[in-house]
Protein backbone atom coordinates (compact mmCIF):
# COMPACT_ATOMS: atom_id res chain seq x y z
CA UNK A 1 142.70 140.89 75.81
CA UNK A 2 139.69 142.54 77.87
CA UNK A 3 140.45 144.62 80.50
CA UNK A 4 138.94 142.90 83.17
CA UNK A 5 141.21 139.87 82.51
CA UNK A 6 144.89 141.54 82.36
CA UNK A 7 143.56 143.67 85.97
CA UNK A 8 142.97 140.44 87.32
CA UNK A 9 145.77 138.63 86.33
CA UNK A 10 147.71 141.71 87.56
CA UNK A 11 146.13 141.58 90.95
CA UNK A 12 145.71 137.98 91.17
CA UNK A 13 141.79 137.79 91.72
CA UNK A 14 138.98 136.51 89.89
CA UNK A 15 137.37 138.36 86.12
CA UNK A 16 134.48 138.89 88.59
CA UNK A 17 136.12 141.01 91.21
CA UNK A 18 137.84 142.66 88.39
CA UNK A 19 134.33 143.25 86.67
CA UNK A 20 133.16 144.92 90.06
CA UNK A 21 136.32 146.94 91.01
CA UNK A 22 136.63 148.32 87.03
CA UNK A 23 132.66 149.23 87.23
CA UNK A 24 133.18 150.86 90.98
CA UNK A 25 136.55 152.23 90.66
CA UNK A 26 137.52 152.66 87.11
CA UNK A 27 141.06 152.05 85.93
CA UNK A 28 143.73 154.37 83.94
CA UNK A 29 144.32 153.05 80.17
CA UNK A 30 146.42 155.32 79.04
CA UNK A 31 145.92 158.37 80.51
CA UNK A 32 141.95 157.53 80.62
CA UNK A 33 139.83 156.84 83.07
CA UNK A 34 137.42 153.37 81.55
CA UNK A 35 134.69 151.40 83.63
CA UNK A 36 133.93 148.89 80.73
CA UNK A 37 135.35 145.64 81.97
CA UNK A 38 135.38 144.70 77.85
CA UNK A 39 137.76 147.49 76.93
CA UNK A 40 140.29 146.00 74.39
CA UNK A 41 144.00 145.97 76.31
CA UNK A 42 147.56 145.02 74.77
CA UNK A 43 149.82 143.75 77.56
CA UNK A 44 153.26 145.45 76.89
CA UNK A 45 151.55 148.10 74.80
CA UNK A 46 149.14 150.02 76.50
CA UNK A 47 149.55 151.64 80.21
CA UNK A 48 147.12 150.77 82.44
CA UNK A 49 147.33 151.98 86.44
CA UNK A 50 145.00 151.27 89.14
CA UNK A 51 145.04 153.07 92.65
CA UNK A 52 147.75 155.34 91.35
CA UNK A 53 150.09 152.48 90.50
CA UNK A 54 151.18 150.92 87.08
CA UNK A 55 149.61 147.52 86.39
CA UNK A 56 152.31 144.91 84.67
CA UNK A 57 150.76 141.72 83.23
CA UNK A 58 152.54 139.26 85.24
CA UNK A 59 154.15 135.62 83.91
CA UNK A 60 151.30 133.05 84.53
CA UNK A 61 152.66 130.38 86.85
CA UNK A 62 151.24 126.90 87.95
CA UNK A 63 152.11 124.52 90.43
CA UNK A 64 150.44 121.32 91.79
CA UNK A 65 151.66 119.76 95.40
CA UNK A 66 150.81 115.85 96.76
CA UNK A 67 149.72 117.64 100.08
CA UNK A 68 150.62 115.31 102.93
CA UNK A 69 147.80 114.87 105.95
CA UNK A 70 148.38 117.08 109.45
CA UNK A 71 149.19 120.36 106.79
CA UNK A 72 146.60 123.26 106.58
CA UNK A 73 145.22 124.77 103.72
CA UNK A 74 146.35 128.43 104.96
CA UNK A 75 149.19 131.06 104.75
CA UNK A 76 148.81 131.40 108.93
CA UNK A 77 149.54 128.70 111.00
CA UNK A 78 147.03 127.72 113.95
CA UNK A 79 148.09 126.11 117.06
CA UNK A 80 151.98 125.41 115.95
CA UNK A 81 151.21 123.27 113.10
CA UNK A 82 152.40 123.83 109.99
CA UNK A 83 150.74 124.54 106.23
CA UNK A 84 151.11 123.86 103.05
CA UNK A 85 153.43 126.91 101.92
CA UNK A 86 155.58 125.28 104.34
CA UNK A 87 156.28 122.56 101.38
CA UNK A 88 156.52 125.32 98.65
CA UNK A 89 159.68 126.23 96.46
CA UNK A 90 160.96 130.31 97.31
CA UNK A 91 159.71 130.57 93.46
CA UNK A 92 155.86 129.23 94.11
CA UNK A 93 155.51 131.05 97.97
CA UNK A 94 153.51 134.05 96.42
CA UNK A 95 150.87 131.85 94.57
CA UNK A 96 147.75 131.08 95.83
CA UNK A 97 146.25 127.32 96.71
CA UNK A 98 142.97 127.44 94.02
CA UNK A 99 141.03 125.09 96.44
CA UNK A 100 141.83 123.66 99.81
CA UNK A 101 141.76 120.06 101.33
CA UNK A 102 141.56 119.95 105.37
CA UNK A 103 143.82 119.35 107.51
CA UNK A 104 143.28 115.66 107.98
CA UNK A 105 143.20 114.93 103.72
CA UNK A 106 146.01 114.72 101.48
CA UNK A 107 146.37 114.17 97.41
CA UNK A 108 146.15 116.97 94.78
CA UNK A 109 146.28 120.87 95.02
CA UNK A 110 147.08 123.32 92.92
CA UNK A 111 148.39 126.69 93.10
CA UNK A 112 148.20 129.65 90.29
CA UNK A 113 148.62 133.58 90.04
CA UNK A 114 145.84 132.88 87.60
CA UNK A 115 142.62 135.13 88.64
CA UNK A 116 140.53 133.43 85.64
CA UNK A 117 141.28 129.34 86.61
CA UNK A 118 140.83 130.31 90.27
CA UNK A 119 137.46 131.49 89.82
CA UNK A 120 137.30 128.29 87.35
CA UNK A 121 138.04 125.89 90.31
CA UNK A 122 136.75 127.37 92.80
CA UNK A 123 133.37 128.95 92.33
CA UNK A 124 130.48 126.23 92.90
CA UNK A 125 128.89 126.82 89.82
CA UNK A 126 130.84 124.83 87.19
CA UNK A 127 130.93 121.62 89.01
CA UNK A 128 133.96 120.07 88.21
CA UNK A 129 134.49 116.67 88.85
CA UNK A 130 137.08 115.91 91.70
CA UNK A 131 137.64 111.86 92.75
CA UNK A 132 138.73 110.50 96.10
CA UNK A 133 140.39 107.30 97.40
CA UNK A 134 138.98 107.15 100.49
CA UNK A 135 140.08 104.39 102.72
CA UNK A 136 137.38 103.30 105.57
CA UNK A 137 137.67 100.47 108.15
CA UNK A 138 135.66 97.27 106.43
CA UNK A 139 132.49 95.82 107.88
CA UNK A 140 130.48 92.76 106.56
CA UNK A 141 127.29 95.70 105.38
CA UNK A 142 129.77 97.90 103.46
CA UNK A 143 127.65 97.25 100.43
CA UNK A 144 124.35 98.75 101.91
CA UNK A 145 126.64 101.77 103.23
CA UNK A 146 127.89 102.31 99.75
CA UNK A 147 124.48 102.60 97.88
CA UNK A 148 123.25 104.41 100.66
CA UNK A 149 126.40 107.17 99.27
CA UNK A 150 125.43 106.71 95.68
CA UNK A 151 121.97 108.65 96.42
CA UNK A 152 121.99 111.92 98.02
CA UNK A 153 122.84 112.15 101.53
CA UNK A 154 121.44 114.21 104.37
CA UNK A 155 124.44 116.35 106.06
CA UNK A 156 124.70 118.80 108.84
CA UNK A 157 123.43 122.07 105.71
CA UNK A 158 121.11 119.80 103.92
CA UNK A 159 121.28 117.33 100.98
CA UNK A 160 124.50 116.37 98.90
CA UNK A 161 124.36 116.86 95.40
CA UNK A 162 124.23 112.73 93.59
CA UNK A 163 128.04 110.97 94.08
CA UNK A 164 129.30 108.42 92.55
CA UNK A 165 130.68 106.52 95.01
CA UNK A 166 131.85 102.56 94.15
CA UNK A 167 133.65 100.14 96.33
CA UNK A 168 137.34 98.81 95.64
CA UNK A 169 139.43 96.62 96.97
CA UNK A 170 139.90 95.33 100.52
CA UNK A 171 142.84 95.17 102.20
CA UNK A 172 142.96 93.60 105.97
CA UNK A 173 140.90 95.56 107.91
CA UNK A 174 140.21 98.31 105.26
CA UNK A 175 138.41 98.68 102.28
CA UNK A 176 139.43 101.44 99.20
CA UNK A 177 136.17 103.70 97.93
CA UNK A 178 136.09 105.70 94.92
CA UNK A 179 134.31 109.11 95.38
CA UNK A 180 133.63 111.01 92.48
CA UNK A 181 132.15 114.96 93.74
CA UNK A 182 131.05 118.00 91.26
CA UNK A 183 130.14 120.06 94.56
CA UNK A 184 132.30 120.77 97.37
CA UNK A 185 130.78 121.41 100.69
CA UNK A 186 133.27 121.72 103.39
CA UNK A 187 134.17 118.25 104.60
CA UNK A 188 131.26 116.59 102.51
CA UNK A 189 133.33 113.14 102.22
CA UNK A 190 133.55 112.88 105.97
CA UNK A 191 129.99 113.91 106.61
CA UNK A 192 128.52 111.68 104.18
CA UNK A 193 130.41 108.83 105.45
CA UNK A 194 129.65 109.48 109.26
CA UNK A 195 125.68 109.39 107.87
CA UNK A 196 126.57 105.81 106.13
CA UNK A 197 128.26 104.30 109.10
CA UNK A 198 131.76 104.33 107.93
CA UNK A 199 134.77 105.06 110.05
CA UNK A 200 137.62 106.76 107.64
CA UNK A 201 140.79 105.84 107.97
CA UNK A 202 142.38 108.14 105.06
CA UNK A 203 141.26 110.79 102.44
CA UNK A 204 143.49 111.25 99.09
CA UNK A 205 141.92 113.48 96.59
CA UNK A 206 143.41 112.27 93.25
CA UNK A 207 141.96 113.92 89.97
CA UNK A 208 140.59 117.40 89.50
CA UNK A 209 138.71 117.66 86.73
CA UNK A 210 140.93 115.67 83.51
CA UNK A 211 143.79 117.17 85.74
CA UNK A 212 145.34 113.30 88.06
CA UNK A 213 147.60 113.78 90.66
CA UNK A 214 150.86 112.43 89.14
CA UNK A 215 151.72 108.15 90.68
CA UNK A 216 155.53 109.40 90.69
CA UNK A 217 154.83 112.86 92.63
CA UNK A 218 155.80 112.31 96.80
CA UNK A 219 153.69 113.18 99.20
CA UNK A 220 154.95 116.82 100.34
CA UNK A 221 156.21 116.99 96.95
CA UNK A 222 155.19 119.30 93.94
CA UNK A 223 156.54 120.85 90.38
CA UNK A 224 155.29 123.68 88.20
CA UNK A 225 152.92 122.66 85.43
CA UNK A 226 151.96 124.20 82.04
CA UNK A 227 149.18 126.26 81.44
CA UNK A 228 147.76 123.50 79.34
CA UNK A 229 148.03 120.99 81.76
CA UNK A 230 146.87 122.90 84.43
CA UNK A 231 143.78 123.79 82.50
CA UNK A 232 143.01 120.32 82.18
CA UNK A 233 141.33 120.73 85.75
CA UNK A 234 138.93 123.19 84.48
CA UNK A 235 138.28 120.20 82.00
């Protein structure tokens, strides 16, 4: 294993922050100060330290949570309300959401001690496909509204990245669209549907990357996962 992996996964951040703290700071291996982030390291076996402490390769966890609307995406609560480590197990509190929904959206999130599928998720540049239900209040030109989505749009910091966007099924008053993203500009889904004329009624994220939010998982409700599974969302 390289050393900038095992320092992240010890400190819970990204290979790239390890990269950068290894090349600024150095680490101990074994009694030996190293700032190559590619040094060779056997968890268990070799004694690496960092700021004068011993550095343990931790057990890898992963969880995924339905998160229910009116939760935020935050370890502090603002204004009384309350956040999604509210809904988390004692035994998933100290890992960290790899993406966020706001406060208004529910559906899939997942939460790791993983540095390296953090920065997978998370960082722009691999442009993972996440999908949305999004449920919008119907009108007889929902058609025009919806290829209007499927090119990009103009938002409040430019132009969205292409979206597939296709229309499901009505229901009363609604209708059901399918968003499909590989960017993730902060609240894209709502600005892109204020620009098309389309009230939103609800927001579910469902899939990240070849990773679905489970049909039998509550919302508020979430399990631990397998590395392979949660993976799948780098996919």
């Amino acid at each position: 294993m390289r050393l900038n992996k095992f320092v992240g996964a010890c400190l819970g951040i990204s290979r790239r922050k390890a990269d950068s703290l290894i090349l600024e700071n150095g680490v101990v291996l074994n009694g030996v100060i190293t700032k190559d982030p590619g040094t060779p390291v056997v968890p268990g076996k070799d004694k690496v330290a960092y700021s004068g402490k011993a550095l343990y390769f931790p057990d890898t966890k992963y969880y995924i949570l339905n998160k229910p609307a009116g939760y935020l995406c935050s370890r502090m609560s603002q204004g009384g309300k309350p956040t999604i480590y509210d809904l988390l197990p004692e035994e998933a509190a100290g890992l960290d959401s790899a993406g966020r929904l706001d406060l208004d959206s529910s559906g899939l999130l997942i939460f790791t001690n993983d540095g390296e599928l953090t920065q997978l998720l998370t960082h722009p540049s691999h442009g993972h496909e996440k999908e949305y239900i999004v449920e919008v209040k119907w009108f007889p030109r929902i058609g025009e509204a919806v290829e209007k989505l499927n090119s990009p749009v103009t938002i409040e910091d430019g132009y969205t990245a292409k979206a597939k966007v296709s229309l499901g099924k009505k229901t009363g008053a609604n209708a059901a669209l399918s968003f499909i993203l590989t960017t993730g500009h902060k609240r894209q889904i709502r600005m892109m549907c204020r620009a098309a004329g389309l009230m939103i009624v609800s927001l579910t994220r469902i899939r990240t990357g070849k990773l679905p939010l489970p049909a039998n998982l509550p919302s508020g409700k979430g399990r631990f996962i397998t590395r392979k599974e949660a993976y799948k969302a780098a996919g």
